[in-house]
C-alpha atoms as a PDB file:
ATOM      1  CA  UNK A   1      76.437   9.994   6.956  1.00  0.00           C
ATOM      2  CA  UNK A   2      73.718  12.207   7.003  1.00  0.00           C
ATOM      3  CA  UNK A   3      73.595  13.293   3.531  1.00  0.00           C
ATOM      4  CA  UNK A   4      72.961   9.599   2.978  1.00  0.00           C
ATOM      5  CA  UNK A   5      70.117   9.428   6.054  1.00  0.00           C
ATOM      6  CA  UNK A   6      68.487  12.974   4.474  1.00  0.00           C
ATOM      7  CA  UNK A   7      68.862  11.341   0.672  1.00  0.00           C
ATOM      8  CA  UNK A   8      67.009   8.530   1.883  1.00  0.00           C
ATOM      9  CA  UNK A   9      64.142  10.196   3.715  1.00  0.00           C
ATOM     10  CA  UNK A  10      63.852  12.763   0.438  1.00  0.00           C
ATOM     11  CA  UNK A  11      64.217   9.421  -1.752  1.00  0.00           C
ATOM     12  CA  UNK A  12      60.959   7.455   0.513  1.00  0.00           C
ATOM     13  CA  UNK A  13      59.205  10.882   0.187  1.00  0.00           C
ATOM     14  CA  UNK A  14      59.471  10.723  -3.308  1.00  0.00           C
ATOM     15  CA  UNK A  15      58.415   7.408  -4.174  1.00  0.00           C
ATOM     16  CA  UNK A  16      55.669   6.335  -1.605  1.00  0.00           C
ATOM     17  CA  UNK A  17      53.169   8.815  -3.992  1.00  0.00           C
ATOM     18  CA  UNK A  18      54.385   6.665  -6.837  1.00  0.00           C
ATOM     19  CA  UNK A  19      53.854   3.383  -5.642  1.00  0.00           C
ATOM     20  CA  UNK A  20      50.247   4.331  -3.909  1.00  0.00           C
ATOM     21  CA  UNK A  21      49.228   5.766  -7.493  1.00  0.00           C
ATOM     22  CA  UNK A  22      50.006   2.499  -9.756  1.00  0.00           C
ATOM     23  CA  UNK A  23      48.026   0.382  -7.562  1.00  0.00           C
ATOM     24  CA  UNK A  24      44.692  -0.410  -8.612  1.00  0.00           C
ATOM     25  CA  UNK A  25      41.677  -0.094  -5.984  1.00  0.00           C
ATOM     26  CA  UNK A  26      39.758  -3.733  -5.073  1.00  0.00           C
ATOM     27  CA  UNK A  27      36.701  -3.043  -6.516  1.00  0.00           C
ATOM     28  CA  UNK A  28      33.958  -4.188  -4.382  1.00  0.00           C
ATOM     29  CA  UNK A  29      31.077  -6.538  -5.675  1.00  0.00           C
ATOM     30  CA  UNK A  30      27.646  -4.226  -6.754  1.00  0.00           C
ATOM     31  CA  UNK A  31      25.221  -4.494  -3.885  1.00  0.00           C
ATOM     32  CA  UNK A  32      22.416  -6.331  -4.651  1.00  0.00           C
ATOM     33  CA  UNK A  33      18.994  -3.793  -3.335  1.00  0.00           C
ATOM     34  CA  UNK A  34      16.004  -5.664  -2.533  1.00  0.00           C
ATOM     35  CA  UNK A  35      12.214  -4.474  -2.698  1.00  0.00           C
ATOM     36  CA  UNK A  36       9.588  -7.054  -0.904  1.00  0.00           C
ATOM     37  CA  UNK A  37       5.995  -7.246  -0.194  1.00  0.00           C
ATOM     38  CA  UNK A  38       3.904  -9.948   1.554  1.00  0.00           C
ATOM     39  CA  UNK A  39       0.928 -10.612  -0.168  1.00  0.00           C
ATOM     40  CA  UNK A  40      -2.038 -12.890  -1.137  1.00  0.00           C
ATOM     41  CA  UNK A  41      -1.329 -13.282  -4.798  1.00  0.00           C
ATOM     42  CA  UNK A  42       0.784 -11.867  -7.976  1.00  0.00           C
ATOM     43  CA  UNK A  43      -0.759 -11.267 -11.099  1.00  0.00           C
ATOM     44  CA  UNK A  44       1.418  -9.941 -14.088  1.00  0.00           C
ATOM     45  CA  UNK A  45       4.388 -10.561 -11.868  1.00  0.00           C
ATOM     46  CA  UNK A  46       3.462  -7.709  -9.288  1.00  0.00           C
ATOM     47  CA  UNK A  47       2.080  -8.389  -5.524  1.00  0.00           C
ATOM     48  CA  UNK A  48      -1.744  -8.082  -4.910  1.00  0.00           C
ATOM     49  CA  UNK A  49      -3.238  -8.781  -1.532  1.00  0.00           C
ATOM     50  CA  UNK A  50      -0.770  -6.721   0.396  1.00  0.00           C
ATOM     51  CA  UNK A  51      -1.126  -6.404   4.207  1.00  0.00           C
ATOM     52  CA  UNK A  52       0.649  -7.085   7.625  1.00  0.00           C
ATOM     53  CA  UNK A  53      -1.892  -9.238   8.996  1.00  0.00           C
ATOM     54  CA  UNK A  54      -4.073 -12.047   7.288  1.00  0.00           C
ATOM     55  CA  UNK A  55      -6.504 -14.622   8.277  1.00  0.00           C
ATOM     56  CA  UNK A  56      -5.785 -18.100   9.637  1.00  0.00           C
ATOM     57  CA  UNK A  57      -7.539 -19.560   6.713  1.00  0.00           C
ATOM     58  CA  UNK A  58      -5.710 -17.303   4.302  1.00  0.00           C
ATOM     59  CA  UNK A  59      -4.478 -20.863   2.492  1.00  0.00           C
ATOM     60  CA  UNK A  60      -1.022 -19.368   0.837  1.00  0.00           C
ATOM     61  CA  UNK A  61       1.396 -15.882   1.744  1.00  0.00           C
ATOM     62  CA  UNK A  62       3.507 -14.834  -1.397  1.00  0.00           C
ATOM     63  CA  UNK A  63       6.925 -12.551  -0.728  1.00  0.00           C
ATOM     64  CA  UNK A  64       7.248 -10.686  -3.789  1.00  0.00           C
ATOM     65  CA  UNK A  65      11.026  -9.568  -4.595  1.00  0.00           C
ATOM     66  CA  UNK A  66      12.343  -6.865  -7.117  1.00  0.00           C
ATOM     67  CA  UNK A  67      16.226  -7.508  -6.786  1.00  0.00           C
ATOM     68  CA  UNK A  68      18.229  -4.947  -8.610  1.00  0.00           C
ATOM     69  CA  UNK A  69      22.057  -4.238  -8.601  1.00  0.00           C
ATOM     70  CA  UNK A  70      22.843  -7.601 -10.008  1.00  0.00           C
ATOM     71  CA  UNK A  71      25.794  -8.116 -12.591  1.00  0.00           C
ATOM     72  CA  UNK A  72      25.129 -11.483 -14.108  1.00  0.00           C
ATOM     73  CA  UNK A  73      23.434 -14.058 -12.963  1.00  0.00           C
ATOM     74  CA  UNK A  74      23.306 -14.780  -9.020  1.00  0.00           C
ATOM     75  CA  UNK A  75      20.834 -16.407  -6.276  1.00  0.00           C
ATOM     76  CA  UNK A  76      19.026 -15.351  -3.750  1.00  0.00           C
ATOM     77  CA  UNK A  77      16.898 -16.847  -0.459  1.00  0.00           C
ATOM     78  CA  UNK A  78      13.596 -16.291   0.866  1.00  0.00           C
ATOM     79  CA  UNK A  79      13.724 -17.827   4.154  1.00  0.00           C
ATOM     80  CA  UNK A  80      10.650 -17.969   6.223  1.00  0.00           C
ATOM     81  CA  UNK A  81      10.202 -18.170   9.811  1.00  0.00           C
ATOM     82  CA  UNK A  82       7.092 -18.566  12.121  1.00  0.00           C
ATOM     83  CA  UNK A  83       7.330 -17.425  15.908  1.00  0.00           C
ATOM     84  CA  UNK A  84      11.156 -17.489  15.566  1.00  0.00           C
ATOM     85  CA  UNK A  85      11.342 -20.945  13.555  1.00  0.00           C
ATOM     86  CA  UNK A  86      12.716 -21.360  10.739  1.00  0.00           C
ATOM     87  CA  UNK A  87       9.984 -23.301   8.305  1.00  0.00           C
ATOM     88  CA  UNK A  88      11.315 -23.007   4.808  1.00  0.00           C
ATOM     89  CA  UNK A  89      14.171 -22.019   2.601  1.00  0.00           C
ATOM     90  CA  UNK A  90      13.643 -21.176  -1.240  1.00  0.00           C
ATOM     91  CA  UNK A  91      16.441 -20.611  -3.019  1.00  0.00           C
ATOM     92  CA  UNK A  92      15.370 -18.082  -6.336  1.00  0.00           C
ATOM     93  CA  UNK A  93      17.781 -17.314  -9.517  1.00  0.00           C
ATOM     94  CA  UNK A  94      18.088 -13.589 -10.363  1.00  0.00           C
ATOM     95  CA  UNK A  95      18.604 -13.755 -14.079  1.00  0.00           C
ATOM     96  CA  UNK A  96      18.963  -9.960 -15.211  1.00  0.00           C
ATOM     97  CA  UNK A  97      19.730  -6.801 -13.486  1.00  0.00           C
ATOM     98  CA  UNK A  98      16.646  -5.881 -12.422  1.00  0.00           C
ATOM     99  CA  UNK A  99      14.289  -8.958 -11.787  1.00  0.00           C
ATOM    100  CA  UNK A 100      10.877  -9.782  -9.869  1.00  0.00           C
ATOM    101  CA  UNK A 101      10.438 -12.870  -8.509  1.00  0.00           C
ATOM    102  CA  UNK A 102       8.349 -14.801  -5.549  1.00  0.00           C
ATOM    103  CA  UNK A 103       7.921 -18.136  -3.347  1.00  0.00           C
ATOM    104  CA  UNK A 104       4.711 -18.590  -1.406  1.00  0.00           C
ATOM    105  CA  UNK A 105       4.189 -20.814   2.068  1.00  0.00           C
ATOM    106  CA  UNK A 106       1.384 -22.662   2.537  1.00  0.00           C
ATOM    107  CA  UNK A 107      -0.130 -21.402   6.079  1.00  0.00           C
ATOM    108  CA  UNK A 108      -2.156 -23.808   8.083  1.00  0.00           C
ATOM    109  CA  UNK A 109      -4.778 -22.247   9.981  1.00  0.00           C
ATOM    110  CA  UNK A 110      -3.138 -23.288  13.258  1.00  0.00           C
ATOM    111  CA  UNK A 111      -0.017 -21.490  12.613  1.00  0.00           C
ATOM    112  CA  UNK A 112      -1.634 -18.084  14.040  1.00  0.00           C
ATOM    113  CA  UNK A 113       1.134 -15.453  15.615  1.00  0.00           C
ATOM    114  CA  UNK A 114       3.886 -13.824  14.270  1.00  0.00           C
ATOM    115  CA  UNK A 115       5.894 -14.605  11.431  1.00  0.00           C
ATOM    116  CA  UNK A 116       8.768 -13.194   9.077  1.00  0.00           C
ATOM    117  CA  UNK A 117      10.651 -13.326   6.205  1.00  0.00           C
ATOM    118  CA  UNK A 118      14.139 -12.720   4.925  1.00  0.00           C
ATOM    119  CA  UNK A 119      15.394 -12.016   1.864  1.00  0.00           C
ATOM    120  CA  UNK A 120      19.276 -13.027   1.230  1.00  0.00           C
ATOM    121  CA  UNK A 121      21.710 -12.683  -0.810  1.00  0.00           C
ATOM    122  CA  UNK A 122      23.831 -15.734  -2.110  1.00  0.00           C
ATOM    123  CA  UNK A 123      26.399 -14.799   0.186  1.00  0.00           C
ATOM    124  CA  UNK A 124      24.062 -14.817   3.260  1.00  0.00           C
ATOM    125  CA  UNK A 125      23.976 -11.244   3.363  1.00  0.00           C
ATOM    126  CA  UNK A 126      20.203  -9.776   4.440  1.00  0.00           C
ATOM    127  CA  UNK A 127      19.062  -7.711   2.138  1.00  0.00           C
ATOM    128  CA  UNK A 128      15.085  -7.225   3.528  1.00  0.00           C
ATOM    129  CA  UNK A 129      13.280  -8.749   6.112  1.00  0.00           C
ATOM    130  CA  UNK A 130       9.523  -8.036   6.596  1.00  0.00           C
ATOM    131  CA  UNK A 131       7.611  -9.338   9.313  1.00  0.00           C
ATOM    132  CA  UNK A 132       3.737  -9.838   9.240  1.00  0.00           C
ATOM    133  CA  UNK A 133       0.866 -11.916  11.306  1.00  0.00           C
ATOM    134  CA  UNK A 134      -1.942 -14.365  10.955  1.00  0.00           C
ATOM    135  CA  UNK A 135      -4.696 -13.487  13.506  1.00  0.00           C
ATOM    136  CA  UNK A 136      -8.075 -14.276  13.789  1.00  0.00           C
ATOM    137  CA  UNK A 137     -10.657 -11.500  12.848  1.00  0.00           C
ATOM    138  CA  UNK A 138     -12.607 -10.523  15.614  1.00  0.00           C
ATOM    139  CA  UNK A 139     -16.223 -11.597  15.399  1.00  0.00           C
ATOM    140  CA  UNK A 140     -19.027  -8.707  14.077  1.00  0.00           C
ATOM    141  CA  UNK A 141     -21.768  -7.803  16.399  1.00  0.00           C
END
């Protein structure tokens, strides 16, 4: 009886290395990495205008995006938010590895206080958020 008991330990020793070896790891989806910038324009698909704080009558806000990490084709969201709100939701394609892209908001000149954006991946996953504000300049003496 326990030659049979010690053969079966020795025999569970022997194969549990075996059977961990021939299975293959999940491999995990690449992480998508995002760069952003809020801006007041993009020329030759780059941010210009760049700053944390703009002027009620700024007219439009650009967030820039460089997305890279991305096998194959996939989405992602800019969603923007004022004072906590959400106000929009663009949905953008990523098309290539490494890809740039943008959505703007038109700003009202009312809509003074904070405000943020997120940057999402198409699984809802965050992968930036930048916050900025529109404030009135203080008058020159």
């Amino acid at each position: 009886m326990l030659k049979r008991f010690l053969f079966g330990v020795v025999l569970i020793a022997f194969l549990m290395p075996v059977a961990a070896l021939s299975q293959t790891p999940t491999e995990a989806a690449p992480a998508l990495k995002a760069e952003a910038q809020v801006c007041t324009g993009i020329q030759e698909r780059m941010p210009t205008g760049m700053a944390e704080t703009f002027s009620p009558d700024v007219g439009q806000i650009y967030l820039w995006s460089k997305i890279t990490g991305s096998e194959g084709e996939t989405t992602i969201k800019h969603i923007w938010y004022y004072q906590g709100k959400e106000m929009a939701t663009v949905e953008l394609p990523v098309r290539s590895s490494s890809y740039r892209t943008w959505s703007s908001k038109n700003i009202l000149p009312q809509w003074t206080g904070d405000w943020s954006v997120k940057v999402e991946d198409a699984s809802g996953n965050v992968l930036k958020e930048l916050s900025f504000k529109i404030e009135p300049t203080a008058p020159t003496q």
